[in-house]
PDB file of N, CA and C in Angstrom:
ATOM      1  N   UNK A   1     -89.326 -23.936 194.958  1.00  0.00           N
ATOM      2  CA  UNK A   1     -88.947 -25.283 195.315  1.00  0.00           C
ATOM      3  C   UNK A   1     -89.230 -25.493 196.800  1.00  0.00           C
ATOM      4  N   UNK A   2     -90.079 -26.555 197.117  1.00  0.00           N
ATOM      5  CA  UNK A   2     -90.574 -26.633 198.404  1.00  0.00           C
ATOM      6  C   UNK A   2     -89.305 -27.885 198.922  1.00  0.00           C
ATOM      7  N   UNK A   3     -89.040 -27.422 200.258  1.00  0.00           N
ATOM      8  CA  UNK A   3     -88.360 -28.970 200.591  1.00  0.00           C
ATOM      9  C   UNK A   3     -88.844 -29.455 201.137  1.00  0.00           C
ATOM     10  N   UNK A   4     -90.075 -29.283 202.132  1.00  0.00           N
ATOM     11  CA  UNK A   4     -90.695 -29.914 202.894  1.00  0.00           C
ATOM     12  C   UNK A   4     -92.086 -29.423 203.055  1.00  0.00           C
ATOM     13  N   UNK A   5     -93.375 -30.414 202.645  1.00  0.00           N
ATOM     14  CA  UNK A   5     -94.629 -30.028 203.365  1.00  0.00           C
ATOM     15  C   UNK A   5     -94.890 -30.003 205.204  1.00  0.00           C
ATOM     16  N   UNK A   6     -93.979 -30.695 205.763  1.00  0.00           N
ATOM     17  CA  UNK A   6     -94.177 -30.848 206.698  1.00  0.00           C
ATOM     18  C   UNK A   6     -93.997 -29.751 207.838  1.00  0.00           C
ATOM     19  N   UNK A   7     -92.789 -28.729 207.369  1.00  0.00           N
ATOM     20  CA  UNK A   7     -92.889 -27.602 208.233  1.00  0.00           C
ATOM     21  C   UNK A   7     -93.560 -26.088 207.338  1.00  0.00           C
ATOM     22  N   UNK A   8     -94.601 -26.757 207.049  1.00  0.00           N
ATOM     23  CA  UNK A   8     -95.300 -25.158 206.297  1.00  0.00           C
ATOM     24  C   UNK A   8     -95.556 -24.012 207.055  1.00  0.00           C
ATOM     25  N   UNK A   9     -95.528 -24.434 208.522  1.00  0.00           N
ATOM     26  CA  UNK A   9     -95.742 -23.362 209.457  1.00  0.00           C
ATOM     27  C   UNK A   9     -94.873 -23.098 210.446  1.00  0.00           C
ATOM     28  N   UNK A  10     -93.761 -23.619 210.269  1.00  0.00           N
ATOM     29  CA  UNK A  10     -92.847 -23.084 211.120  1.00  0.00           C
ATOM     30  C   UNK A  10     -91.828 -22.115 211.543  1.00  0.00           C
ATOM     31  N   UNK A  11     -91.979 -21.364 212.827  1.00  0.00           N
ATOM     32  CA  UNK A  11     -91.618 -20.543 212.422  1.00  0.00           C
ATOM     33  C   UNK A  11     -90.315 -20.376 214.076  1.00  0.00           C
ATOM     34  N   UNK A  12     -89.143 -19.904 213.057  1.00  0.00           N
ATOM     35  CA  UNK A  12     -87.829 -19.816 214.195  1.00  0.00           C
ATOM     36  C   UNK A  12     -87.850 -18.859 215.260  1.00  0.00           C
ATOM     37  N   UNK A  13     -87.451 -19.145 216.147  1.00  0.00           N
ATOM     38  CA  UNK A  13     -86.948 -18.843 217.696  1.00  0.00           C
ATOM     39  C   UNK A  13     -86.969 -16.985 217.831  1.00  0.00           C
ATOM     40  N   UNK A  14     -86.263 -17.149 216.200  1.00  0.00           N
ATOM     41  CA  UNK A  14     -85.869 -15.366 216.423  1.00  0.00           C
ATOM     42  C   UNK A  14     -86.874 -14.675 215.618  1.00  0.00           C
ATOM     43  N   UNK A  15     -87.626 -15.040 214.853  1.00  0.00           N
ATOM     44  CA  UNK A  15     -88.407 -14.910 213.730  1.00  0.00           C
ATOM     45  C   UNK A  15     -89.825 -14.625 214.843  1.00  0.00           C
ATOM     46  N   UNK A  16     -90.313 -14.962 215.638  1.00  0.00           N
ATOM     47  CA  UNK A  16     -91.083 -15.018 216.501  1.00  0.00           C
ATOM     48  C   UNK A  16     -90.965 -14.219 217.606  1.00  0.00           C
ATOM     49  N   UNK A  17     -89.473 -13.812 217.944  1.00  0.00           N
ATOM     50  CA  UNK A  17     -88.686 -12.677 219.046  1.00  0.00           C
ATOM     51  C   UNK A  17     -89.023 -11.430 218.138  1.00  0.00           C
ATOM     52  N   UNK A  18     -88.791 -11.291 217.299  1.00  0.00           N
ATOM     53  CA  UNK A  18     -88.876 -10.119 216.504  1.00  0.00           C
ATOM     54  C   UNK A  18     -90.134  -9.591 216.066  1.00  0.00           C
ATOM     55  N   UNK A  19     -91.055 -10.777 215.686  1.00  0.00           N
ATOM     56  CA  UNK A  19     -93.073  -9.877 215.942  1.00  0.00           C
ATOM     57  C   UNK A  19     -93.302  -9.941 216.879  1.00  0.00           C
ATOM     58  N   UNK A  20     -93.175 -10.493 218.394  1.00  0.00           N
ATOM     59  CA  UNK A  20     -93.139 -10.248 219.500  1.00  0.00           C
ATOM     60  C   UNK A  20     -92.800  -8.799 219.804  1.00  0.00           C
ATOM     61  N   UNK A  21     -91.427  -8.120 219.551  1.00  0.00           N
ATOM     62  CA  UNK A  21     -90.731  -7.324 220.391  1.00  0.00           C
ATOM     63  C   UNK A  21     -91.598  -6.117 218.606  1.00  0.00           C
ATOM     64  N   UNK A  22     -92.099  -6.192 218.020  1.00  0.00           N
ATOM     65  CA  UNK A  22     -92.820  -5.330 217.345  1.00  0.00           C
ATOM     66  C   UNK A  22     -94.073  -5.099 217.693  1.00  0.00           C
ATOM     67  N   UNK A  23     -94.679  -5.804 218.174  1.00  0.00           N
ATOM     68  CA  UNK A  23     -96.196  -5.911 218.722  1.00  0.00           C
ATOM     69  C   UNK A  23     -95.736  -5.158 219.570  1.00  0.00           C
ATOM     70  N   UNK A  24     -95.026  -5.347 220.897  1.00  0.00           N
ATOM     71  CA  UNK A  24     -95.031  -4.693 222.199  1.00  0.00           C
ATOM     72  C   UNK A  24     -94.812  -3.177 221.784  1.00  0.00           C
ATOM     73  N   UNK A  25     -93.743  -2.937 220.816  1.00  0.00           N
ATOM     74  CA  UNK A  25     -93.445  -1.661 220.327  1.00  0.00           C
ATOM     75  C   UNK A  25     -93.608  -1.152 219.098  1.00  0.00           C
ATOM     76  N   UNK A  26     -95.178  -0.459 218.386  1.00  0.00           N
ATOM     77  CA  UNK A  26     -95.336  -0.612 216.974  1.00  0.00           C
ATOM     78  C   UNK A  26     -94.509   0.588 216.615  1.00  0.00           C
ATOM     79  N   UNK A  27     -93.814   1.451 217.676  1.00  0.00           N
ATOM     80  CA  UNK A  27     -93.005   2.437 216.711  1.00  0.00           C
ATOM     81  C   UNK A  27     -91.799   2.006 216.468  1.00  0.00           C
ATOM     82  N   UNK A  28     -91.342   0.861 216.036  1.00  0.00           N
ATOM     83  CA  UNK A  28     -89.765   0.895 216.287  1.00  0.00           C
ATOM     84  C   UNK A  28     -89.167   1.134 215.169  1.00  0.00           C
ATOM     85  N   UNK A  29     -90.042   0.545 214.053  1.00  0.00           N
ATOM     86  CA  UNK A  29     -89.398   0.663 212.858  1.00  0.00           C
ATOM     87  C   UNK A  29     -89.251   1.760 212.580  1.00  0.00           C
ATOM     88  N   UNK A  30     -90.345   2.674 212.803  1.00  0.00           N
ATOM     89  CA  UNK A  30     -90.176   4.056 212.702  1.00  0.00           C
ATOM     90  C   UNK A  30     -88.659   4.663 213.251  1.00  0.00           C
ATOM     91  N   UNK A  31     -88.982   4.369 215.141  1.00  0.00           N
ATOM     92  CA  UNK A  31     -87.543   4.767 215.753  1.00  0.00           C
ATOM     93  C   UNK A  31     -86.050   4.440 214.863  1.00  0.00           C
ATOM     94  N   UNK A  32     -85.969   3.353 214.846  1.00  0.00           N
ATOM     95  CA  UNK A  32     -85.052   2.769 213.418  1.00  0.00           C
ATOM     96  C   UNK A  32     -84.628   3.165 212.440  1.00  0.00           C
ATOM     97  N   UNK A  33     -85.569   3.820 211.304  1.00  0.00           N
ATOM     98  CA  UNK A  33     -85.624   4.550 210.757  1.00  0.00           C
ATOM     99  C   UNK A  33     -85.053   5.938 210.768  1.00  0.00           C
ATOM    100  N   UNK A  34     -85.347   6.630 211.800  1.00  0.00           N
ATOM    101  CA  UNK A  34     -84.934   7.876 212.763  1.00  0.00           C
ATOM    102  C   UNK A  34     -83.444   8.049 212.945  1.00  0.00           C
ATOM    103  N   UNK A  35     -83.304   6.873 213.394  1.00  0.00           N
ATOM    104  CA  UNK A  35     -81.810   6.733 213.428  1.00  0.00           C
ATOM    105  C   UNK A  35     -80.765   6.442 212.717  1.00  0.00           C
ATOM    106  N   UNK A  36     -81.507   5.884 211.437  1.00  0.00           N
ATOM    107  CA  UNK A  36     -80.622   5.550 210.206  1.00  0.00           C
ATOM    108  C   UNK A  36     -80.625   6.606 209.725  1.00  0.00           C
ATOM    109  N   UNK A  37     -81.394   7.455 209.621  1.00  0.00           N
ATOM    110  CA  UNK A  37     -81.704   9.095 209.043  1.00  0.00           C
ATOM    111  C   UNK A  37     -80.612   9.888 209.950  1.00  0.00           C
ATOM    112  N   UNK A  38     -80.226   9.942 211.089  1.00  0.00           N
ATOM    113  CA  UNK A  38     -79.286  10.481 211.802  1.00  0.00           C
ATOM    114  C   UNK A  38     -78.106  10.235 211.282  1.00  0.00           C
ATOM    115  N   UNK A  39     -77.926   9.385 211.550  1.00  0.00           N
ATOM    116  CA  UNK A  39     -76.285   8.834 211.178  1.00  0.00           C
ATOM    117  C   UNK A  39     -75.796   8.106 209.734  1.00  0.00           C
ATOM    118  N   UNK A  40     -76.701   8.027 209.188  1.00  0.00           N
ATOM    119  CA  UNK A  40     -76.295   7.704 207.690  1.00  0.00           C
ATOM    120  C   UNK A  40     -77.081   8.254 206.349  1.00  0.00           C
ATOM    121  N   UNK A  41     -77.943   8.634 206.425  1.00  0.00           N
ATOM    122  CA  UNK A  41     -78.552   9.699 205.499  1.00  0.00           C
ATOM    123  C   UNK A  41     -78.042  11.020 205.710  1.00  0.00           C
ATOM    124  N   UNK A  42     -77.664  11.605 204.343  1.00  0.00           N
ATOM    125  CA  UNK A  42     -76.849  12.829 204.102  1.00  0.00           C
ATOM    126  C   UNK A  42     -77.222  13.492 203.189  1.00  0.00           C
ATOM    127  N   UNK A  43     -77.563  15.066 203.399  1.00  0.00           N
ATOM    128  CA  UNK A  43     -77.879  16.273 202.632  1.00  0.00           C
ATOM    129  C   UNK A  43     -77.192  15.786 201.417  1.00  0.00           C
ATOM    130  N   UNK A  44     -77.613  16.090 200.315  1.00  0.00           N
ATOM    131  CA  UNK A  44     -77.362  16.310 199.004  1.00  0.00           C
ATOM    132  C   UNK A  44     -76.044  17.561 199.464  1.00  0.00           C
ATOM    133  N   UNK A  45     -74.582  16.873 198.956  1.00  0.00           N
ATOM    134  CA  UNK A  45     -73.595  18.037 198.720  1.00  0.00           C
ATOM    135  C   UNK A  45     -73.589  19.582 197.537  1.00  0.00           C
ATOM    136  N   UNK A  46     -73.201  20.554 198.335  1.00  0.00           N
ATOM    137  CA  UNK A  46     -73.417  21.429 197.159  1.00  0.00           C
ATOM    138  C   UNK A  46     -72.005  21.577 196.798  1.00  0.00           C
ATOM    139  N   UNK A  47     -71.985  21.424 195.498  1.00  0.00           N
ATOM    140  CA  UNK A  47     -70.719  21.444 194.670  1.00  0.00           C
ATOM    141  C   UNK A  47     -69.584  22.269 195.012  1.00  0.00           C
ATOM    142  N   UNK A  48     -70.525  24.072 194.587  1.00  0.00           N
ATOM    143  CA  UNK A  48     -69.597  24.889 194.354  1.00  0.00           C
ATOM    144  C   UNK A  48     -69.042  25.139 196.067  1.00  0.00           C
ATOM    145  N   UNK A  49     -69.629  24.984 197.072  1.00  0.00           N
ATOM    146  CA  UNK A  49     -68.968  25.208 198.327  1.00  0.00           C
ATOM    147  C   UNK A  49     -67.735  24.026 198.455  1.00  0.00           C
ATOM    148  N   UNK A  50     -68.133  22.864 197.879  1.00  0.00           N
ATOM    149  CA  UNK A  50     -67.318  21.854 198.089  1.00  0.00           C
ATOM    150  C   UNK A  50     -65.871  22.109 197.463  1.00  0.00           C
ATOM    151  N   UNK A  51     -65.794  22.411 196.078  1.00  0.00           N
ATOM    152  CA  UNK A  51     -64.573  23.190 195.447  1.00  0.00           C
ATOM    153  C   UNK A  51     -64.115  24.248 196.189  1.00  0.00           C
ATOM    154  N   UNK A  52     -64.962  25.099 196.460  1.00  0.00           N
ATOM    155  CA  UNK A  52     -64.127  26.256 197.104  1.00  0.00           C
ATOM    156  C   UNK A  52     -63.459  25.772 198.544  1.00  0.00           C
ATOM    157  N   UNK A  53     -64.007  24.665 198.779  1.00  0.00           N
ATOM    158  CA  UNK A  53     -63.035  24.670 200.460  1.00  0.00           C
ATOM    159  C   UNK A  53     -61.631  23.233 199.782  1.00  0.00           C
ATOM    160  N   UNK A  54     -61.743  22.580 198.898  1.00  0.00           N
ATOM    161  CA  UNK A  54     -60.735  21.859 198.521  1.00  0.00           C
ATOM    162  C   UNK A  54     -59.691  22.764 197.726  1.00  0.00           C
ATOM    163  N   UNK A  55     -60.222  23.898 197.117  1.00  0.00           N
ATOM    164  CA  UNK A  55     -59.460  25.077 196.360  1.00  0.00           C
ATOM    165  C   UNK A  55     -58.389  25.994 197.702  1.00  0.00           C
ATOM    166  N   UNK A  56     -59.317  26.132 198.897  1.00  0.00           N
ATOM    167  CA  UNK A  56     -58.816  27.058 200.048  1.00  0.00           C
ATOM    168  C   UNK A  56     -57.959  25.930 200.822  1.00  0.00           C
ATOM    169  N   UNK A  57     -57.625  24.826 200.571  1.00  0.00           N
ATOM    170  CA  UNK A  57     -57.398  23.838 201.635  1.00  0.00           C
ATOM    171  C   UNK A  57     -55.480  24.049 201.350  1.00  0.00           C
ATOM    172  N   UNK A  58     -54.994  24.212 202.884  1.00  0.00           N
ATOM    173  CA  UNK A  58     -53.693  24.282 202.973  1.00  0.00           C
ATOM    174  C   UNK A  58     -53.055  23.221 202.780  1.00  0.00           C
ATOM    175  N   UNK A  59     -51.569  23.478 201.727  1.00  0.00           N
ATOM    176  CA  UNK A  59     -50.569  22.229 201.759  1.00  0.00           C
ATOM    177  C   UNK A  59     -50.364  21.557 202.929  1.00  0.00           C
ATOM    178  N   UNK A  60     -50.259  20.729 203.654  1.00  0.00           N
ATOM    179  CA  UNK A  60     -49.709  19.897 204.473  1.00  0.00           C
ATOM    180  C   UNK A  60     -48.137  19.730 204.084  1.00  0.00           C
ATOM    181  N   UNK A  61     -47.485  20.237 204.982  1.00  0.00           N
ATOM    182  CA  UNK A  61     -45.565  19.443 204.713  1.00  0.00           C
ATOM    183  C   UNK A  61     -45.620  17.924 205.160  1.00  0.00           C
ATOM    184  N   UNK A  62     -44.948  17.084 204.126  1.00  0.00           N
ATOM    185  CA  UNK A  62     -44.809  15.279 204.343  1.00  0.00           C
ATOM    186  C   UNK A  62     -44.218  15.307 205.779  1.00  0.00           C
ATOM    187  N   UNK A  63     -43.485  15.868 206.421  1.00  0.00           N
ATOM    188  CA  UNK A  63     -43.404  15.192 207.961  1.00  0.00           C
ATOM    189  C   UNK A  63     -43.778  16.129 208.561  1.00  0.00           C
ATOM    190  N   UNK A  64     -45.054  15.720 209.431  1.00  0.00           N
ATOM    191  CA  UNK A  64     -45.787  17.360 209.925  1.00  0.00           C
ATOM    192  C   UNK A  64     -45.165  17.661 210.897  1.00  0.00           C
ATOM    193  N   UNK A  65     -44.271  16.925 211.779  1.00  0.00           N
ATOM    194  CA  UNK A  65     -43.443  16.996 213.260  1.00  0.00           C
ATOM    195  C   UNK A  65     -42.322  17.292 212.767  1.00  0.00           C
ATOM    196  N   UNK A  66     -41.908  18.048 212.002  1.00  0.00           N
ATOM    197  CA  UNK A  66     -40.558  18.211 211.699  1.00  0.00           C
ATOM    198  C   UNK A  66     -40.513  20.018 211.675  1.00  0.00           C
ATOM    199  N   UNK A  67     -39.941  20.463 212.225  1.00  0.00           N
ATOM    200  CA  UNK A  67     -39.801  21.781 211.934  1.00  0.00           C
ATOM    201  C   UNK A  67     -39.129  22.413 210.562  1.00  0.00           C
ATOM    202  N   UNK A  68     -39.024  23.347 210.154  1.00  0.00           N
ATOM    203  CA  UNK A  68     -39.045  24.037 209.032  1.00  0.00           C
ATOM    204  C   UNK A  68     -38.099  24.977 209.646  1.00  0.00           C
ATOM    205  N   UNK A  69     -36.694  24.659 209.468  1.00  0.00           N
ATOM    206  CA  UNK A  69     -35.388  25.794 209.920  1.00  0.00           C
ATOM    207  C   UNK A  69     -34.617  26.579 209.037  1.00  0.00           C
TER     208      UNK A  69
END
């Protein structure tokens, strides 16, 4: 659905900042990438280590500041 022939080529403020600031820098997406791989891409968990440390994991007492007399 077209709404307008009249702006077939127009193109926004930021839309134009952004192939700008890609031209100047063709690695960014890459860099970008890099960094999404850092901080949010994660090794495949291995199971059986994962059980064994929730199996080894110490009770916690409900008020941890409370001494035990």
């Amino acid at each position: 659905m077209a709404f307008s022939k009249h702006n077939v080529h127009y193109e926004s403020d930021i839309t134009r900042f952004i192939k700008e600031l890609k031209q100047k820098n063709p690695k960014l997406e890459e860099q970008q990438r890099a960094g999404r791989a850092l901080l949010w891409d994660k090794s495949p968990l291995d199971l059986d280590s994962r059980k064994r440390a929730e199996e080894s994991r110490v009770k916690q007492q409900a008020y941890v500041y409370q001494n035990k007399v």
